[in-house]
Protein backbone atom coordinates (compact mmCIF):
# COMPACT_ATOMS: atom_id res chain seq x y z
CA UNK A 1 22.20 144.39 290.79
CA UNK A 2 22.05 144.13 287.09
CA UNK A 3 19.87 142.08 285.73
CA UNK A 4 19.49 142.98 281.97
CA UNK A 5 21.51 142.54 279.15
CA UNK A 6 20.08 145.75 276.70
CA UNK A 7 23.49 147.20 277.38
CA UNK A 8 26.14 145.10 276.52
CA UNK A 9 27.05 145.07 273.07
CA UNK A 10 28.77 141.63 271.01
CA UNK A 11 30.20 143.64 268.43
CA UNK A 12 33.86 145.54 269.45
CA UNK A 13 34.31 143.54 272.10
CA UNK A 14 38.35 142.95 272.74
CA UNK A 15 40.24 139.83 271.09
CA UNK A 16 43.49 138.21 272.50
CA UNK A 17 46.80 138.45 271.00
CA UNK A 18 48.28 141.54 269.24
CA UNK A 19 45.60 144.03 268.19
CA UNK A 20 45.57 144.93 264.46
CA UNK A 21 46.55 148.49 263.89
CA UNK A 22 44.53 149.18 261.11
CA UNK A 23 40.77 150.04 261.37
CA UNK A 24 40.60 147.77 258.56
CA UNK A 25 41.88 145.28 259.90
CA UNK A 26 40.50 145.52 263.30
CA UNK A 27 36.77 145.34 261.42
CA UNK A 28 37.92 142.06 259.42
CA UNK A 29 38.99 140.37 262.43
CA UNK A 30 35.63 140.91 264.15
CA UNK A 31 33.83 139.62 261.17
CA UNK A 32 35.76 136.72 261.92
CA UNK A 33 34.75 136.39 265.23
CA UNK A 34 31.06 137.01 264.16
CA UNK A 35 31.12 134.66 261.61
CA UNK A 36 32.02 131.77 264.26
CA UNK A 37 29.44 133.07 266.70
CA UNK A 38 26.37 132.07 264.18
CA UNK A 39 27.77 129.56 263.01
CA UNK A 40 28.52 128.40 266.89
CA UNK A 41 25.04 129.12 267.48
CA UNK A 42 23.62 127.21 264.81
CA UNK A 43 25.34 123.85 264.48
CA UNK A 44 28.18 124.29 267.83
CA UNK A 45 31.23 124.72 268.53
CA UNK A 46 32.14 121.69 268.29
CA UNK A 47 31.72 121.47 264.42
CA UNK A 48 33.37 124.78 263.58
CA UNK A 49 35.72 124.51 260.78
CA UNK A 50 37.63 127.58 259.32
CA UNK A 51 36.60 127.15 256.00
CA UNK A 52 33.28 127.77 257.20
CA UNK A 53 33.77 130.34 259.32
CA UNK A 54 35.87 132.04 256.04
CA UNK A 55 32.59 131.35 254.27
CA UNK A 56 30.05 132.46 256.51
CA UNK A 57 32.05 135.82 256.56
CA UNK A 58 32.39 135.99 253.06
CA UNK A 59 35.77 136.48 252.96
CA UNK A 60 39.62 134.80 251.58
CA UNK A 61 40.35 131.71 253.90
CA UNK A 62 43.89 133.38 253.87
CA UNK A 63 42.42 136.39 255.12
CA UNK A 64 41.16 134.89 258.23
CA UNK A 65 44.43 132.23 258.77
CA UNK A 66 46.60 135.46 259.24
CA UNK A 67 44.57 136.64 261.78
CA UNK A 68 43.55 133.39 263.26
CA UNK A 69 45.61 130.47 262.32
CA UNK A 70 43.84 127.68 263.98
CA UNK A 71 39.91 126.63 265.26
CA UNK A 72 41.84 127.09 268.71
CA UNK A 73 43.12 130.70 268.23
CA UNK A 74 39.79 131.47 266.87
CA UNK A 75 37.98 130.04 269.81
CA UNK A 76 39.72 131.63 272.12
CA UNK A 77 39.78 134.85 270.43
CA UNK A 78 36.15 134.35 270.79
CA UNK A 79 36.28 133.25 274.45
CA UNK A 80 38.35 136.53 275.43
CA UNK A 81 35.85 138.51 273.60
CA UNK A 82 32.85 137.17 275.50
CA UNK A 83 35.50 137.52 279.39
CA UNK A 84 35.80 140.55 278.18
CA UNK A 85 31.74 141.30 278.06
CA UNK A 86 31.31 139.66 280.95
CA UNK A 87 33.34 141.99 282.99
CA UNK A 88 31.57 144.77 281.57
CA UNK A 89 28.35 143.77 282.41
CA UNK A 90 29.73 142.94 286.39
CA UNK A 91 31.09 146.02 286.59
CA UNK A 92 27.70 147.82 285.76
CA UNK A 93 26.27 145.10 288.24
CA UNK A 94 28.89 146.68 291.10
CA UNK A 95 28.21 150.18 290.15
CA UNK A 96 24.32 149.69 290.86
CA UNK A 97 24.68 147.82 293.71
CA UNK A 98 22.66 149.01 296.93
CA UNK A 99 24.10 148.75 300.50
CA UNK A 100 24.86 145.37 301.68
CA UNK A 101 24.49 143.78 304.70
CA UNK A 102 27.31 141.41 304.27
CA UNK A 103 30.04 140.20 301.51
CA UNK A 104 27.10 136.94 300.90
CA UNK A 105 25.09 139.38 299.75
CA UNK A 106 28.23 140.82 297.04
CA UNK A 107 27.87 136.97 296.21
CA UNK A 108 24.78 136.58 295.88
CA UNK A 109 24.72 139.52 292.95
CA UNK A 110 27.70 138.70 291.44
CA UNK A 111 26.30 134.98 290.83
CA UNK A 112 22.93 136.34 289.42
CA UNK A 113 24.35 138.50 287.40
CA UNK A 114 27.30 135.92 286.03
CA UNK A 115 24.10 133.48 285.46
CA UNK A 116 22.35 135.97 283.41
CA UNK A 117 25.27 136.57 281.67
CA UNK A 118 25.26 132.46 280.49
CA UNK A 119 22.30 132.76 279.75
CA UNK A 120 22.05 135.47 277.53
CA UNK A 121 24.41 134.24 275.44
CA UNK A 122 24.25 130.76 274.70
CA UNK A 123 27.41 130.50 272.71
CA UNK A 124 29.70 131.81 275.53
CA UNK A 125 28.07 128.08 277.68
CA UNK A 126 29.55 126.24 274.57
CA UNK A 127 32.83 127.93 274.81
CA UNK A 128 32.99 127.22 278.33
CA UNK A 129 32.68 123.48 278.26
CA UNK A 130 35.60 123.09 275.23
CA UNK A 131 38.06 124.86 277.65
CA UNK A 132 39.40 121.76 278.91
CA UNK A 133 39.92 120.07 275.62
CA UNK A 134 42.12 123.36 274.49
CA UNK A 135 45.34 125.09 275.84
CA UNK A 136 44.75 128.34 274.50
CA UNK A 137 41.10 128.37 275.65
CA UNK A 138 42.25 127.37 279.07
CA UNK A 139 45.29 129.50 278.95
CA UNK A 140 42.35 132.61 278.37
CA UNK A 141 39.83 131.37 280.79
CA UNK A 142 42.61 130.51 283.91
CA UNK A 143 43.75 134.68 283.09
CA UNK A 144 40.32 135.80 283.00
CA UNK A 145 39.66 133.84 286.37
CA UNK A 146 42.59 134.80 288.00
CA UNK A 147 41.40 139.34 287.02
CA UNK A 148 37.88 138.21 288.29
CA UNK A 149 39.47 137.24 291.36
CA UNK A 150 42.06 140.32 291.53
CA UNK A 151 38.64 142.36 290.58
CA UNK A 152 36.41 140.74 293.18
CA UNK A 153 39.14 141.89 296.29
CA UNK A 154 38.99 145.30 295.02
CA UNK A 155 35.10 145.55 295.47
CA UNK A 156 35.17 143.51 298.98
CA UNK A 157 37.43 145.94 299.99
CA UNK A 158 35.91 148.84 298.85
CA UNK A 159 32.52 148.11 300.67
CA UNK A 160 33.92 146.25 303.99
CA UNK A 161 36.33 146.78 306.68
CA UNK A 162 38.14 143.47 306.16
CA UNK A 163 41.13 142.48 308.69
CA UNK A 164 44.25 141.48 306.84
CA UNK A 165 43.82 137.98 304.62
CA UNK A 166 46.55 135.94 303.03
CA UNK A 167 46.46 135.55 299.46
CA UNK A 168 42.96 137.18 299.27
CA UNK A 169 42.69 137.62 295.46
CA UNK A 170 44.27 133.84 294.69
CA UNK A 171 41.51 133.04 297.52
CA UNK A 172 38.89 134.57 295.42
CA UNK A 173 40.44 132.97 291.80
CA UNK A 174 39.69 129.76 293.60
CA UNK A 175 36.08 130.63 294.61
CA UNK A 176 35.58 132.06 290.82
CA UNK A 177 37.00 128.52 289.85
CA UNK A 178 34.35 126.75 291.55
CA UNK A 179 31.78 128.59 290.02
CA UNK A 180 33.53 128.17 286.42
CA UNK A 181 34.07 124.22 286.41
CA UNK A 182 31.03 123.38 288.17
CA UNK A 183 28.56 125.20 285.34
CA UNK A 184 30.74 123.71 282.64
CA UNK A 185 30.26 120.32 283.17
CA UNK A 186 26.71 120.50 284.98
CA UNK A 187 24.27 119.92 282.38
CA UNK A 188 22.58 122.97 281.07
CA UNK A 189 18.15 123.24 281.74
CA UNK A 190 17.27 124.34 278.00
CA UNK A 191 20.22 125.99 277.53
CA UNK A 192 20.61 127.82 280.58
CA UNK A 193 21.95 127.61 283.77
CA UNK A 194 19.92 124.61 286.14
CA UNK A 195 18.71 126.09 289.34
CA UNK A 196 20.19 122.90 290.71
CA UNK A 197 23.78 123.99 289.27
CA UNK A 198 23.53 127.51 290.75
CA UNK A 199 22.15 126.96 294.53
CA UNK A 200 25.35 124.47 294.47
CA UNK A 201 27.73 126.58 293.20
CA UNK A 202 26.10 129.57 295.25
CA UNK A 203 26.83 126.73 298.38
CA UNK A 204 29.90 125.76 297.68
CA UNK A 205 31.34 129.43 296.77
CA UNK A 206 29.41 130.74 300.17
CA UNK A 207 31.02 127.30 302.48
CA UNK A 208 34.50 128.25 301.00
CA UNK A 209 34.52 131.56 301.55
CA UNK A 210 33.27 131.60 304.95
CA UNK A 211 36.28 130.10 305.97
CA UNK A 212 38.44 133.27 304.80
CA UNK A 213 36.13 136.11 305.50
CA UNK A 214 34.58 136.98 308.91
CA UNK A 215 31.11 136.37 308.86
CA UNK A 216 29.88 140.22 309.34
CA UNK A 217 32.65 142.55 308.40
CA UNK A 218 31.89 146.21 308.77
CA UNK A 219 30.67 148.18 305.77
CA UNK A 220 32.52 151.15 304.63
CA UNK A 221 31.48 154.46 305.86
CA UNK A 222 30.65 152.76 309.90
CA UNK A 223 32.06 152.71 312.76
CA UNK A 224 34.91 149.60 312.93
């Protein structure tokens, strides 16, 4: 599956909340956003301020309160842009995947490819770990979660032969969940994803889920 990040692009990305209609305006909110992503990388997210962020972009603080009127709206503006990336980059992951012997090995890819996602872009780890400690950040990463899961039925359906199963894509919101909280609070390994925090999460996603799926559905295009 995918395993580079030349294609994905930072800049354009989607924000929450209502879209400016302007071009003009739709450029000065992703300075914003820009702005807080150097400055995020530099000193953390942690320390971000709007009057720096308004000063890193060079622009009116008033300019950037109407479009983000809190550190919170900003950060998860921010956070959505990133989700938003993300499911880019899994969807080109899908749409190279080779046949599969199993849905372990859909996991398998999908994990690798969600790591090299983290670690690609340092910022979006940060992000991560302050969800807990903000309602709009949590409110964006629980709805981003809960279309990974919806996303992730689609594509075990689409390559398996799968017998009806309750609740499948809540199922699967769960198992993205696991994956989510256990790299946010797992310390990183130089700023990237520990191998110990991914063979657990790649454990405890695979233990979970084989007690939903059978263990070697059919692929699509064999005999049931």
């Amino acid at each position: 599956m995918a395993d580079d990040l030349s294609s994905i692009r930072l800049d354009g990305a989607p924000s929450p909340g209502p879209v400016p209609r302007r071009a003009a305006g739709r450029a000065r909110a992703a300075l914003f956003l820009d702005a807080a992503d150097r400055l995020i990388l530099a000193s953390g997210a942690a320390f971000l301020g709007l009057p720096a962020v308004a000063a890193e972009a060079g622009a009116p603080a008033s300019s950037l309160y109407h479009f983000f009127p809190t550190a919170d709206a900003l950060l998860a503006a921010l956070l959505a842009r990133y989700n938003a990336l993300q499911d880019q980059m899994l969807e080109q992951a899908l749409a190279k995947a080779g046949p599969m012997a199993g849905w372990s090995d859909l996991v398998d890819g999908l994990l690798a490819a969600t790591r090299a996602f983290y670690d690609g872009f340092p910022v979006y780890g940060q992000l991560m770990a302050r969800t807990g400690a903000s309602p709009l950040m949590a409110a964006a990463d629980l709805a981003h979660m809960q279309a990974q899961g919806e996303r992730f039925a689609e594509a075990l359906d689409a390559l398996f032969h799968l017998p009806p199963v309750p609740d499948l894509a809540r199922r699967l919101t769960l198992a993205v969940m696991i994956i989510d909280r256990l790299w946010s609070v797992l310390p990183l390994d130089n700023g990237k994803i520990s191998n110990f925090a991914f063979e657990e999460s790649r454990r405890m996603v695979l233990s979970y889920l084989a007690n939903i799926l059978p263990p070697a559905p059919p692929a699509r295009g064999t005999a049931r």
